[in-house]
N, C-alpha and C. Protein backbone atom coordinates (compact mmCIF):
# COMPACT_ATOMS: atom_id res chain seq x y z
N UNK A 1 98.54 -11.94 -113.30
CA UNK A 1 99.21 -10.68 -113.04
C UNK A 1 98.94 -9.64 -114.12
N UNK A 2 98.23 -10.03 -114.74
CA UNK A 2 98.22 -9.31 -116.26
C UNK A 2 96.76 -7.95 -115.82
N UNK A 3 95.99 -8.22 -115.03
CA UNK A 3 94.84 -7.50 -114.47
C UNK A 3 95.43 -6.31 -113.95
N UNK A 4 96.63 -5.54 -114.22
CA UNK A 4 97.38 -4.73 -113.85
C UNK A 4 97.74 -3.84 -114.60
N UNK A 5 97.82 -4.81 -116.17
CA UNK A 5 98.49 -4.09 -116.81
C UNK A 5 98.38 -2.45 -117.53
N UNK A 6 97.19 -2.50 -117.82
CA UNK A 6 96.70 -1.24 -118.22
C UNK A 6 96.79 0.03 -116.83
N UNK A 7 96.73 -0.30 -115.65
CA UNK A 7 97.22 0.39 -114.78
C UNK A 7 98.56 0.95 -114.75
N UNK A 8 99.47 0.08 -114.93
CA UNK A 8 100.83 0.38 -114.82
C UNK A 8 101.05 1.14 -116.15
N UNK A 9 100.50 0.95 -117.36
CA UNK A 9 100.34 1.43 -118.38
C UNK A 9 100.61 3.16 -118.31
N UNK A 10 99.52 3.23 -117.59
CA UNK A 10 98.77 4.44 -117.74
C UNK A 10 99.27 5.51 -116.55
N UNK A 11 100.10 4.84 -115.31
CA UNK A 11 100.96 5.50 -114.45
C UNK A 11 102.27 5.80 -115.50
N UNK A 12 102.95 4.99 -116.09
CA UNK A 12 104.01 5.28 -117.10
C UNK A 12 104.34 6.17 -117.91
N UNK A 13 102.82 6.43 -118.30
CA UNK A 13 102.56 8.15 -119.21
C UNK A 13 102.69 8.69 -118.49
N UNK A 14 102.03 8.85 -117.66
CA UNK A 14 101.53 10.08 -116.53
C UNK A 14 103.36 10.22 -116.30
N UNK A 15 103.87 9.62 -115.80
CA UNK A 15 104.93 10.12 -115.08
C UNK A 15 106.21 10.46 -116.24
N UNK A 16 105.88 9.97 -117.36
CA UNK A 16 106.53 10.46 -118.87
C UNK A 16 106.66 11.95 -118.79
N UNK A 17 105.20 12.05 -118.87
CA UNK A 17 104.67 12.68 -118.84
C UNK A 17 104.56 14.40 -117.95
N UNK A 18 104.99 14.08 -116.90
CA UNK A 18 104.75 14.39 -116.08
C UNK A 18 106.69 15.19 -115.57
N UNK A 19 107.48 14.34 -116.52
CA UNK A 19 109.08 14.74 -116.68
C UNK A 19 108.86 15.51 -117.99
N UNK A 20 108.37 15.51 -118.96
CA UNK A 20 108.43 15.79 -120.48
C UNK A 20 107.79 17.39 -120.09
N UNK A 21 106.69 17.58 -119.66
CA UNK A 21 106.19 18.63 -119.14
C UNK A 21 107.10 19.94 -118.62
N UNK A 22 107.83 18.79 -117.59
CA UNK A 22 108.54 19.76 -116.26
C UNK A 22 110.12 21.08 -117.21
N UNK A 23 110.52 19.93 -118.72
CA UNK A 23 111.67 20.46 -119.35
C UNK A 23 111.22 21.82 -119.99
N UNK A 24 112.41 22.54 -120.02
CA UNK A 24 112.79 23.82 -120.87
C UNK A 24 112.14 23.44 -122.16
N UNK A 25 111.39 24.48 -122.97
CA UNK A 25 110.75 24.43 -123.89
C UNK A 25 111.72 25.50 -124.90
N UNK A 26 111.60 26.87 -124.40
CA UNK A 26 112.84 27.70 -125.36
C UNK A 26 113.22 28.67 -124.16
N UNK A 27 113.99 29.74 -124.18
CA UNK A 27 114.11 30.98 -123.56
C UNK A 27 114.24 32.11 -124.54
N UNK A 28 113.50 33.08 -124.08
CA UNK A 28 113.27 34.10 -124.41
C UNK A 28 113.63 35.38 -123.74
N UNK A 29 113.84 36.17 -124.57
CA UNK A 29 114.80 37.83 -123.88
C UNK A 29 113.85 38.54 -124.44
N UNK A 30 113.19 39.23 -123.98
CA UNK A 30 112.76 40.92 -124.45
C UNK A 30 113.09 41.84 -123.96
N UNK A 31 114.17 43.20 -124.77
CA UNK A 31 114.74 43.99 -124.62
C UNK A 31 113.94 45.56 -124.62
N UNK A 32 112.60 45.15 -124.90
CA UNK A 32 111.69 46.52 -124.98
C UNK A 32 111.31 46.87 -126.23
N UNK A 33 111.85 46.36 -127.28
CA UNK A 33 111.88 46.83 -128.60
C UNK A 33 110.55 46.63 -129.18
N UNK A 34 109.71 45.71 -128.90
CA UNK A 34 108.31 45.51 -129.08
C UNK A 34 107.90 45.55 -127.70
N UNK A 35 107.76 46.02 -126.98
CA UNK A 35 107.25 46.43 -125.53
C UNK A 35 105.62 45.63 -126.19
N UNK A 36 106.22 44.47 -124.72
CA UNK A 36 104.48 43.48 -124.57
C UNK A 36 104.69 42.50 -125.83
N UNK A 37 105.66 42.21 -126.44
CA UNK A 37 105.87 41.14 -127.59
C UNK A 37 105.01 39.79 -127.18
N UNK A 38 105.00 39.59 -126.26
CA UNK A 38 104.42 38.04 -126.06
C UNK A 38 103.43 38.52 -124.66
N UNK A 39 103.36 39.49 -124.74
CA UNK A 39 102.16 39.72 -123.77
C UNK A 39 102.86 39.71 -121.94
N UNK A 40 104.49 39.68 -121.78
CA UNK A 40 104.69 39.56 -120.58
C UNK A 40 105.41 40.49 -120.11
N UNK A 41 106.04 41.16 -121.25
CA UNK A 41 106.68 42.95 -121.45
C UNK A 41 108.11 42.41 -121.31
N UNK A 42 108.99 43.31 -120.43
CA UNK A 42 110.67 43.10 -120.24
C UNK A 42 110.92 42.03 -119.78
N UNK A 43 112.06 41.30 -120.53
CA UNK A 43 113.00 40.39 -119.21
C UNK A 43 113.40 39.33 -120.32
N UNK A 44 113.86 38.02 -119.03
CA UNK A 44 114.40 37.06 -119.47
C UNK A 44 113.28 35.97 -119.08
N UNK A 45 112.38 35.01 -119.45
CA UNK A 45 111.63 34.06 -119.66
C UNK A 45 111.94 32.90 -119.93
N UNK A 46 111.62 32.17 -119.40
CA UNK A 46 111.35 30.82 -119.66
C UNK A 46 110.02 30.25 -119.51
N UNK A 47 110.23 29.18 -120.72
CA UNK A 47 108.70 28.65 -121.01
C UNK A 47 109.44 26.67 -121.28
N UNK A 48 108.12 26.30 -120.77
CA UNK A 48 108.24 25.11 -120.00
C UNK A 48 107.14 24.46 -121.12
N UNK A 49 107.67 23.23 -121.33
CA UNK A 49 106.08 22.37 -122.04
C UNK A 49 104.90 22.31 -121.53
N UNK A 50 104.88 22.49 -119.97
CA UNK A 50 103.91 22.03 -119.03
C UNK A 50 103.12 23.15 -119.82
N UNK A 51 103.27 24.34 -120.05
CA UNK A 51 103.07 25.86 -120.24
C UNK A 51 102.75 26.73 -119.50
N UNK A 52 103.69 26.58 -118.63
CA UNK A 52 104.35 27.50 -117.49
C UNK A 52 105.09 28.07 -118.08
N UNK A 53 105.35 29.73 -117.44
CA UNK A 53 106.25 30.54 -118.03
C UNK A 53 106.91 31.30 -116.85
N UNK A 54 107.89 31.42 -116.61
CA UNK A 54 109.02 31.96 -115.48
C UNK A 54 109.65 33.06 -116.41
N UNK A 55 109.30 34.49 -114.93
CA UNK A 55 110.48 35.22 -115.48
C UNK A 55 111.29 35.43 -114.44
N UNK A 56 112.70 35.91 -114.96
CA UNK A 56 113.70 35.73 -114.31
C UNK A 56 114.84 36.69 -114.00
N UNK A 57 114.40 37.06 -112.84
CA UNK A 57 115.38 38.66 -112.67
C UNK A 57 116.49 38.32 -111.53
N UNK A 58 117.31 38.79 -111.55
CA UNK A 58 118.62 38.44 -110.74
C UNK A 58 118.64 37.51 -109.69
N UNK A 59 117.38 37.84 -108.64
CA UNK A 59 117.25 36.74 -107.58
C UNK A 59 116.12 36.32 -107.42
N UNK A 60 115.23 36.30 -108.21
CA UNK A 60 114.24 36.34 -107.99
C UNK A 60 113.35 35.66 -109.13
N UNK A 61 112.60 34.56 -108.88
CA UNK A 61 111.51 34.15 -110.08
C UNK A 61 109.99 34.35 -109.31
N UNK A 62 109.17 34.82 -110.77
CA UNK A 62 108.09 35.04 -110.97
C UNK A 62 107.74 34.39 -111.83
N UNK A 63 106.34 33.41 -111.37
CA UNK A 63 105.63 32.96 -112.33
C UNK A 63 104.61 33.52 -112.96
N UNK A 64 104.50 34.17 -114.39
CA UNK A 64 103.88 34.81 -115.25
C UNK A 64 102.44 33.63 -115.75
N UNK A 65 102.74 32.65 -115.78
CA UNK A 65 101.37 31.42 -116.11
C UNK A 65 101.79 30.30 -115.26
N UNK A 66 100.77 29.79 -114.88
CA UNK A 66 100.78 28.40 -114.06
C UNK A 66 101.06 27.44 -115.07
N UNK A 67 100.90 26.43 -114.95
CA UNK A 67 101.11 25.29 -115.66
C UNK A 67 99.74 24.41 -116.07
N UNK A 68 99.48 23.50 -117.10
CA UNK A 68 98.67 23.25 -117.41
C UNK A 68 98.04 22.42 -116.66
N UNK A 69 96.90 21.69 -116.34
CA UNK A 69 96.55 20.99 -116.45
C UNK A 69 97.41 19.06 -116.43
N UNK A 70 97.34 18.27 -115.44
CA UNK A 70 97.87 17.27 -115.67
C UNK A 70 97.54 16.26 -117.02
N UNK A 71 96.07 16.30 -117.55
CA UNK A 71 95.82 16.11 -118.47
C UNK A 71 96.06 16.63 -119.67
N UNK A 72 95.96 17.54 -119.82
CA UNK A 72 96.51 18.85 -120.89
C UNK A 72 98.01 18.36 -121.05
N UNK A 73 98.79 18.27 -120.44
CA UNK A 73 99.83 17.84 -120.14
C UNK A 73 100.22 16.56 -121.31
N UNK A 74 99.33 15.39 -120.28
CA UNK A 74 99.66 14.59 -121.08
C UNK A 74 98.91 14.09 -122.71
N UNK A 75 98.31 15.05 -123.13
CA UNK A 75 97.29 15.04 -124.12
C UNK A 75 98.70 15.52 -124.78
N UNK A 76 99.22 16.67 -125.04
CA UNK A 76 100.80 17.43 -125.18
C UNK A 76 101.88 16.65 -125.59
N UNK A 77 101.77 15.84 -124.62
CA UNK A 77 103.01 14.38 -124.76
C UNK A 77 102.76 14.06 -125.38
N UNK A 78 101.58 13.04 -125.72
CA UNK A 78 101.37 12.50 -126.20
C UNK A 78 101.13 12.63 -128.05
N UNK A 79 100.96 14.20 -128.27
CA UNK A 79 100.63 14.28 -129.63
C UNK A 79 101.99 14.44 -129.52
N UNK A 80 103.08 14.94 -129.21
CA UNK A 80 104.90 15.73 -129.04
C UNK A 80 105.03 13.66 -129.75
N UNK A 81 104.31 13.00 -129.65
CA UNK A 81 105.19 11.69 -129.72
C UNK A 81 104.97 11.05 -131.45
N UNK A 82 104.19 11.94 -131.72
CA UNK A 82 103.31 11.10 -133.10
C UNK A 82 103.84 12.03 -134.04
């Protein structure tokens, strides 16, 4: 049964992985005062480990960056662990 193991291994990250990604990283407010501070201008933001970034206006989300890469991802995790 052991001819498995590195399989199951390696699904285990991935899906670590793959939760570790999905969490809140910080939130961020820009009020205009540096208009374009982080390159996404006004609002309320959120940024994700995956490195996805959501902004967030009353009813409504917009995604400002996609998310990385599943590998990227877990390359991320994986150094976040050392």
């Amino acid at each position: 049964m052991t001819e498995y193991t590195e399989l199951v291994e390696k699904r285990k990250i991935y899906l670590q992985a793959e939760e570790w990604g999905n969490t809140v990283n910080m939130h961020y407010i820009c009020k205009g005062v540096n208009k374009g501070d982080l390159g996404y201008g006004e609002g309320y933001f959120i940024y994700y480990n995956n490195g996805a970034v959501h902004r967030v206006d009353t009813n409504k989300i917009t995604i400002m960056q996609t998310p990385n890469s599943i590998i990227d991802v877990i390359d991320d995790y994986e150094r976040s662990l050392a």
